[in-house]
Protein backbone atom coordinates (compact mmCIF):
# COMPACT_ATOMS: atom_id res chain seq x y z
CA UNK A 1 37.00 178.11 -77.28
CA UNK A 2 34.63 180.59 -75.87
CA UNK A 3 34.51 180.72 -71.51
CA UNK A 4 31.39 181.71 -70.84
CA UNK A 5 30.04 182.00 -74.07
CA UNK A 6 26.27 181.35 -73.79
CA UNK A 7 25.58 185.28 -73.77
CA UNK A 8 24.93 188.02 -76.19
CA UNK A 9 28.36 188.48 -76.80
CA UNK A 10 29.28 184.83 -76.90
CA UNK A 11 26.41 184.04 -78.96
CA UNK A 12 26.95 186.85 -81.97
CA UNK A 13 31.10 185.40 -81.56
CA UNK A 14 29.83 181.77 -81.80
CA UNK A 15 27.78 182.30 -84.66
CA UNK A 16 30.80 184.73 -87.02
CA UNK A 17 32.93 181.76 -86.28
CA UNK A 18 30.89 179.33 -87.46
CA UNK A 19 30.28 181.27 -90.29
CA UNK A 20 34.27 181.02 -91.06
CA UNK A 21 33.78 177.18 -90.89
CA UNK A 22 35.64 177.39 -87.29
CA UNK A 23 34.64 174.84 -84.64
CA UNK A 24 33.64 176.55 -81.65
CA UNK A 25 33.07 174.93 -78.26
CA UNK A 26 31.07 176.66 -75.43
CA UNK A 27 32.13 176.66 -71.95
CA UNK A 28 29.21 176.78 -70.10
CA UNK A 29 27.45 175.77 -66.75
CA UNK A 30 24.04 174.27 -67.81
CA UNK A 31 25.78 173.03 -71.34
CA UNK A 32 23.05 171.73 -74.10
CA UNK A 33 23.29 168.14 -75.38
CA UNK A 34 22.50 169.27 -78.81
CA UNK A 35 22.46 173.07 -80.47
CA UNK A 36 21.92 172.39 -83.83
CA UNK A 37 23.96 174.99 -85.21
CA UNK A 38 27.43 173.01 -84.93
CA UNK A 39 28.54 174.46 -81.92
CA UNK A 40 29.80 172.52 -78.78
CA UNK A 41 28.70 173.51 -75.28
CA UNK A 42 30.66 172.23 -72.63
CA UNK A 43 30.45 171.78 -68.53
CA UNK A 44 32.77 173.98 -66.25
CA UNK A 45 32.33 175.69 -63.21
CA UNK A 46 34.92 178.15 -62.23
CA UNK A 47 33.69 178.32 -59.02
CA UNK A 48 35.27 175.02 -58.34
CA UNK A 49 38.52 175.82 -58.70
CA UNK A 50 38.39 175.72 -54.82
CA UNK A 51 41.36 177.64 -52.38
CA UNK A 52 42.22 174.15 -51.48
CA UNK A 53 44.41 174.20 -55.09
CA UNK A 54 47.42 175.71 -55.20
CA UNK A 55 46.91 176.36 -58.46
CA UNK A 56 43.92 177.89 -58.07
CA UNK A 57 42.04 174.64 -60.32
CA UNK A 58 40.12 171.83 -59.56
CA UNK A 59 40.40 168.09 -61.28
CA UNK A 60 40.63 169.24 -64.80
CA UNK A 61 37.83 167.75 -66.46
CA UNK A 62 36.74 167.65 -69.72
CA UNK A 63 36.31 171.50 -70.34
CA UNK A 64 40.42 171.87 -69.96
CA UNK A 65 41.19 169.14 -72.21
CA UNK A 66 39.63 170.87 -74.82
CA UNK A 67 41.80 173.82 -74.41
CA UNK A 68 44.54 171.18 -75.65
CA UNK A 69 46.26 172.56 -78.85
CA UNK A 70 42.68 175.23 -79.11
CA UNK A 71 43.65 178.33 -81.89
CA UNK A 72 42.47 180.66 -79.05
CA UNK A 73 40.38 180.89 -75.56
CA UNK A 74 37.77 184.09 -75.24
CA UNK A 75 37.04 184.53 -72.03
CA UNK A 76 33.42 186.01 -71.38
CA UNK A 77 32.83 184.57 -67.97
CA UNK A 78 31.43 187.28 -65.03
CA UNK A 79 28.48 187.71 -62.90
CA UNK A 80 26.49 190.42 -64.89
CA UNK A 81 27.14 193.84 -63.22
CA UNK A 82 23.09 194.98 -64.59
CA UNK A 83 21.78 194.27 -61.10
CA UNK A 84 21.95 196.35 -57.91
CA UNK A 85 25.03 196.80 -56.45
CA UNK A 86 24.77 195.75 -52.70
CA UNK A 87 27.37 193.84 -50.64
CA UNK A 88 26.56 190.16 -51.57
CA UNK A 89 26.21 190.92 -55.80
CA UNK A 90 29.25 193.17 -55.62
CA UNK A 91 31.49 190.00 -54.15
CA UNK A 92 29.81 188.11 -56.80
CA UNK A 93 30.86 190.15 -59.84
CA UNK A 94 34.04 190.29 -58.54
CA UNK A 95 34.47 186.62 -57.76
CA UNK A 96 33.13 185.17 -61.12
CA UNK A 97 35.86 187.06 -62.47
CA UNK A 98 39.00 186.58 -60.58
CA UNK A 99 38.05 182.55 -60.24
CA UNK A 100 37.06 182.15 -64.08
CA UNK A 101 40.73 183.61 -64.78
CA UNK A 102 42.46 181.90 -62.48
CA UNK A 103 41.18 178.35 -63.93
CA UNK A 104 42.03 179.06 -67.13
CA UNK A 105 45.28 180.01 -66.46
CA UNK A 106 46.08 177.14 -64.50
CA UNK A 107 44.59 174.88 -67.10
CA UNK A 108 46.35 176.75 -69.98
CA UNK A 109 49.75 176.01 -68.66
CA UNK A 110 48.86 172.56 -67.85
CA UNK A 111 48.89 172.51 -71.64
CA UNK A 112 51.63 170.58 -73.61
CA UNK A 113 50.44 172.53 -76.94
CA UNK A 114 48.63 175.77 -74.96
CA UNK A 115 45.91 178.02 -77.16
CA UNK A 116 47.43 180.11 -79.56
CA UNK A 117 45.94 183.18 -78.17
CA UNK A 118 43.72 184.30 -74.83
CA UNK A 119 41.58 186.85 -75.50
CA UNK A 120 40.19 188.39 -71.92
CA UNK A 121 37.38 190.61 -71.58
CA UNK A 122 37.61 193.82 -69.38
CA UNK A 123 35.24 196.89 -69.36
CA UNK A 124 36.10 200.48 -69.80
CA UNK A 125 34.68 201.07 -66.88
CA UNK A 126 38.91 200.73 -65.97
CA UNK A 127 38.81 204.44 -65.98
CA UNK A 128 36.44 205.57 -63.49
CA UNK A 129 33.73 208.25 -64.00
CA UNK A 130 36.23 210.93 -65.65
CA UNK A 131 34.17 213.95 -67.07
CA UNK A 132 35.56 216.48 -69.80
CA UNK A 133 38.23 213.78 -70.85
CA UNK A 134 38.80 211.28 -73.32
CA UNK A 135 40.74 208.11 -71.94
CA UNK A 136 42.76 205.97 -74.27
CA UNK A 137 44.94 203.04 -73.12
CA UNK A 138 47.39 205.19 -71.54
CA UNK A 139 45.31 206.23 -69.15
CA UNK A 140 45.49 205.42 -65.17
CA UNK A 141 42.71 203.23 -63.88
CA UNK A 142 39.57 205.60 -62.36
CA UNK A 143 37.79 205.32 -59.00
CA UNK A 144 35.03 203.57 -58.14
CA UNK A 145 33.61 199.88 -57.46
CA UNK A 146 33.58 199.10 -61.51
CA UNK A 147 37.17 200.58 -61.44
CA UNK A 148 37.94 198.29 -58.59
CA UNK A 149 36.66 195.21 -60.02
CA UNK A 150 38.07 196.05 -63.53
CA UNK A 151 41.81 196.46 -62.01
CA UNK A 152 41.60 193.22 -60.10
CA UNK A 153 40.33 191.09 -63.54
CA UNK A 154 43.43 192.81 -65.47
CA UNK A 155 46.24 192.66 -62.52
CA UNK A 156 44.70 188.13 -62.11
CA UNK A 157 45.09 188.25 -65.68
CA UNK A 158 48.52 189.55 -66.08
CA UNK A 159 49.84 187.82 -63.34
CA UNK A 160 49.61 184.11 -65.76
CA UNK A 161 52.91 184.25 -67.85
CA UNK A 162 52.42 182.05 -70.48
CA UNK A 163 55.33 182.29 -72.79
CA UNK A 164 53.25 180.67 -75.85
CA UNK A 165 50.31 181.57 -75.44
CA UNK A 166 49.71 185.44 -76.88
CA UNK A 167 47.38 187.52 -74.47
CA UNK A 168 44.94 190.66 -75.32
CA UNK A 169 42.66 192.44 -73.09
CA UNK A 170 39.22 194.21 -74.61
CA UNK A 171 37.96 196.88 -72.71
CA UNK A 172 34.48 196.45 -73.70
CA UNK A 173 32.37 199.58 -73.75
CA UNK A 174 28.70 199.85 -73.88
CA UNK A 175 27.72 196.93 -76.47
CA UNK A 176 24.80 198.29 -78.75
CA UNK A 177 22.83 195.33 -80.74
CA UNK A 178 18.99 194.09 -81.63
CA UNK A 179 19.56 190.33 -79.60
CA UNK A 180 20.67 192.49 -76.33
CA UNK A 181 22.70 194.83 -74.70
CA UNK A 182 21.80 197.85 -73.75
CA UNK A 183 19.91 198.93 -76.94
CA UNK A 184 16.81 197.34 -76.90
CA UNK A 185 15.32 198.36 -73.12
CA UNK A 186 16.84 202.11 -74.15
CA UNK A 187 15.16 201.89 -77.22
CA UNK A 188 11.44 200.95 -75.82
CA UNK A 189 12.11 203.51 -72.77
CA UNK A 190 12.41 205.83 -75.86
CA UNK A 191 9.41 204.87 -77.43
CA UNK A 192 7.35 205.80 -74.27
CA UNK A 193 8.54 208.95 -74.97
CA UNK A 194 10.76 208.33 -71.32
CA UNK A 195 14.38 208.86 -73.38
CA UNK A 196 15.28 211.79 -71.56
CA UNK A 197 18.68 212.87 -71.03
CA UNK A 198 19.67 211.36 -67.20
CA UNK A 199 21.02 212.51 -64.36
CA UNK A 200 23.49 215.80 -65.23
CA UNK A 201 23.96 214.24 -68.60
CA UNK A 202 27.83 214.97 -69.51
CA UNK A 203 28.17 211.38 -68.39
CA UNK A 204 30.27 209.33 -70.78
CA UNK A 205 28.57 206.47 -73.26
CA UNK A 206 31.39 204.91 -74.68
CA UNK A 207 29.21 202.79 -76.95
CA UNK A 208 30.20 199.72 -79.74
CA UNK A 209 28.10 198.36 -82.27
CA UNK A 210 27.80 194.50 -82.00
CA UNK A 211 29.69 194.01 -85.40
CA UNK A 212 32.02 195.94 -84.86
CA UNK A 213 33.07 194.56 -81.46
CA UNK A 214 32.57 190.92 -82.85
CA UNK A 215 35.36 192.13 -85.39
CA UNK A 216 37.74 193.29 -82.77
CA UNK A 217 37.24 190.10 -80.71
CA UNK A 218 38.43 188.55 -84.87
CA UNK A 219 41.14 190.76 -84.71
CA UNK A 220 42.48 190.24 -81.39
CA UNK A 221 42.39 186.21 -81.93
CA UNK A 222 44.00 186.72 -85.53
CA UNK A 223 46.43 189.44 -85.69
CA UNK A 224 49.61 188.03 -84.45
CA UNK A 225 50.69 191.79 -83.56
CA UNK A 226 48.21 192.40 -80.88
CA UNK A 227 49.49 192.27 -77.62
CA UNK A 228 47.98 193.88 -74.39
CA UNK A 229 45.23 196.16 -73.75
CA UNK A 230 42.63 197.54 -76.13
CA UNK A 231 39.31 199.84 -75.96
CA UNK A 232 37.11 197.87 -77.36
CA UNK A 233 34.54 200.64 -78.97
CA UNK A 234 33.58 203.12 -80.80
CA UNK A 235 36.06 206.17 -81.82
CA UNK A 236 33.35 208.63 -81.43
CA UNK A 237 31.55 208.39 -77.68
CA UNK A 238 29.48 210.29 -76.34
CA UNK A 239 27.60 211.71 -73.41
CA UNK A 240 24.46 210.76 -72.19
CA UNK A 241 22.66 213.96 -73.31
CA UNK A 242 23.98 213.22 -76.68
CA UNK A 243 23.25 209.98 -76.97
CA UNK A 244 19.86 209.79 -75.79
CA UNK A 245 19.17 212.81 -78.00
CA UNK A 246 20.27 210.80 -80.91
CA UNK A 247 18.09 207.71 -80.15
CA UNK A 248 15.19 210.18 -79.82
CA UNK A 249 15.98 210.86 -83.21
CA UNK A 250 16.47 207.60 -84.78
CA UNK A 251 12.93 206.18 -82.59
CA UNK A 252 11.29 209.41 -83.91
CA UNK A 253 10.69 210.95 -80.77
CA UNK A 254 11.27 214.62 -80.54
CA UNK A 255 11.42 214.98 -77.37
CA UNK A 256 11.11 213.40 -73.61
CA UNK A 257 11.56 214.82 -70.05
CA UNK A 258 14.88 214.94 -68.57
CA UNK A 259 15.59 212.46 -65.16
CA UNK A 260 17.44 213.75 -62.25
CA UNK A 261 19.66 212.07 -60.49
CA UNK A 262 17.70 210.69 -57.79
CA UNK A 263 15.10 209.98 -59.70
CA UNK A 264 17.55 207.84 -61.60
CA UNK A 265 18.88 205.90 -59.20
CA UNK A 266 15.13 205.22 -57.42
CA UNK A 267 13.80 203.75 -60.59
CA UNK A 268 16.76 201.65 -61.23
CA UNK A 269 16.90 200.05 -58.07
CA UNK A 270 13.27 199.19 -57.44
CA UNK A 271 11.91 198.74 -61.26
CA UNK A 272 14.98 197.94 -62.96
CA UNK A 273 15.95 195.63 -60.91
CA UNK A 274 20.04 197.37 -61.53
CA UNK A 275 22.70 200.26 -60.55
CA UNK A 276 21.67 203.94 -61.10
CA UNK A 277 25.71 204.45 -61.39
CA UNK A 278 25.49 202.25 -64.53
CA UNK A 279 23.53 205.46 -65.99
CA UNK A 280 24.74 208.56 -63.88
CA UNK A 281 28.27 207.28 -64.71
CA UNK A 282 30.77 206.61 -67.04
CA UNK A 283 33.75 207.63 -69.05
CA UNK A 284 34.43 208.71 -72.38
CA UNK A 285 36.93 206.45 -74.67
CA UNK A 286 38.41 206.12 -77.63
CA UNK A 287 40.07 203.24 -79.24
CA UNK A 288 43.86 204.59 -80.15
CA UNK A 289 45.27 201.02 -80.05
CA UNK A 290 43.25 199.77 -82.88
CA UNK A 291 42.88 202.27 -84.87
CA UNK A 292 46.88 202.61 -84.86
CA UNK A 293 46.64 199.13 -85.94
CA UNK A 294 44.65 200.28 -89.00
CA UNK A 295 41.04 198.75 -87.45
CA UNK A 296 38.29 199.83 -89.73
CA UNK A 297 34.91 200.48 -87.94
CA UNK A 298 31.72 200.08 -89.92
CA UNK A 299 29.98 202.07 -87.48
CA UNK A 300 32.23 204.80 -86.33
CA UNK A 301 28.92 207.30 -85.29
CA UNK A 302 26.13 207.21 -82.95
CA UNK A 303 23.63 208.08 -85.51
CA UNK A 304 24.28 205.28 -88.25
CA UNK A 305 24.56 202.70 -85.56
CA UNK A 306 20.92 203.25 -84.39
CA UNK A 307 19.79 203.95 -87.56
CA UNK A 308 21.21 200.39 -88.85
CA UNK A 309 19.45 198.45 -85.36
CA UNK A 310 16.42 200.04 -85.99
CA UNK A 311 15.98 198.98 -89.24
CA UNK A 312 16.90 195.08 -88.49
């Protein structure tokens, strides 16, 4: 069962499952009568799950039945943080968050055979905007509102014990694929010859191709040995400058002006329509978790990951 699982990442999930001959059912808030791919879309609304519940759940409904004896839960489900941070979206991002995780924990141990496995998504943006450092799982939790909010998901989500029910966290880093992301509006800024290095560029891109993450989310709902917290991407970041160099490359553009900072944050906030920090920050991981666990990543560097998108 995937919560929230009408977006890109849902969708590519959805679609490798059903390639396995898994049923999949969608947990969504405008759910479609009929997909025509074999997928289920169900109603919820975390936002229900009222403070007038102790348990932090409204009247079950449908969507927790089918949770009832379900191989595994994904959970997806979060205001999208690629909007501009004021007061009112920043309670928002954090809300969708806390109360999506809160229902399905109540729900799950309402269960008399609970899911198998809960697979919750986080965001290496856990570690702050750390500079000159690469951050594994070890390390402490950063500064910052994306710190903030990331913290609060993991602490709601480790505060469910559910002794049958096997949990793993996915720090999801910058999620690189043709149907969305952040590739595609990167790609045609690069085009217009506008894929400059921004801000001070030793900003980190911790960056994941889309089948590779969809093959950690597999791994994470299969392998009965992982527990906890994983970086979910790629074990070669990189920083901005690098990484924009490298699509410059792959879009055959030799060159583009650099951005400054305020610059950056200008255009994001009245063209965009997002946060300049989502540019001008971010750290640099690596995935030491599953690569201990003898992961395999089909697209381990920058350059073959573009090159492969570019071509589709």
């Amino acid at each position: 069962m995937l919560a929230g699982g009408s977006g890109f990442l849902g969708q590519a999930l959805a679609r490798e499952l059903r390639s396995r001959g898994r049923e999949v059912v969608v947990l969504t808030r405008r759910p479609r009568a009929r997909r025509g791919d074999g997928i289920r879309e169900v109603a919820w609304d975390p936002a229900a799950a009222g403070p007038g519940n102790p348990r932090g759940c409204s009247a079950p409904g449908a969507w927790a039945r089918e949770l009832e004896g379900a191989e595994a839960v994904v959970n997806f489900t979060g205001r999208s943080v690629n909007c501009v941070h004021h007061a009112e979206n920043r309670r928002a991002i954090l809300a969708t968050r806390l109360e999506s995780v809160r229902a399905l924990g109540a729900a799950v141990q309402a269960c008399r055979q609970p899911p198998a496995v809960w697979v919750q998504c986080s965001a290496t943006g856990y570690y702050g905007d750390v500079r000159g450092r690469l951050s594994d799982e070890r390390a402490p939790a950063g500064r910052g509102f994306m710190a903030e909010v990331c913290r609060e998901w993991e602490h709601t989500f480790e505060q469910h014990v559910l002794p049958a029910t096997r949990k793993v966290t996915l720090r999801l880093g910058v999620v690189l694929g043709k149907r969305g992301g952040a590739y595609p509006p990167l790609a045609r800024l690069t085009r217009w010859f506008l894929g400059g290095t921004a801000g001070r560029g030793d900003q980190g891109v911790s960056w994941i191709h889309i089948d590779d993450v969809t093959a950690l989310f597999l791994a994470a709902m299969e392998s009965s040995d992982w527990r906890g917290v994983y970086n979910a991407c790629a074990p070669e970041p990189a920083t901005n400058a690098e990484f924009m160099r490298t699509l410059r490359e792959v879009q055959k553009r030799p060159w583009a002006p650099p951005a400054p900072g305020f610059a950056v944050r200008l255009t994001a906030r009245w063209l965009l329509r997002t946060d300049g920090d989502l540019i001008l920050a971010g750290p640099r991981c690596v995935p030491a978790r599953a690569m201990a666990a003898g992961f395999r990543f089909k697209f381990a560097k920058l350059l073959y990951a573009l090159d492969e998108l570019a071509e589709r």
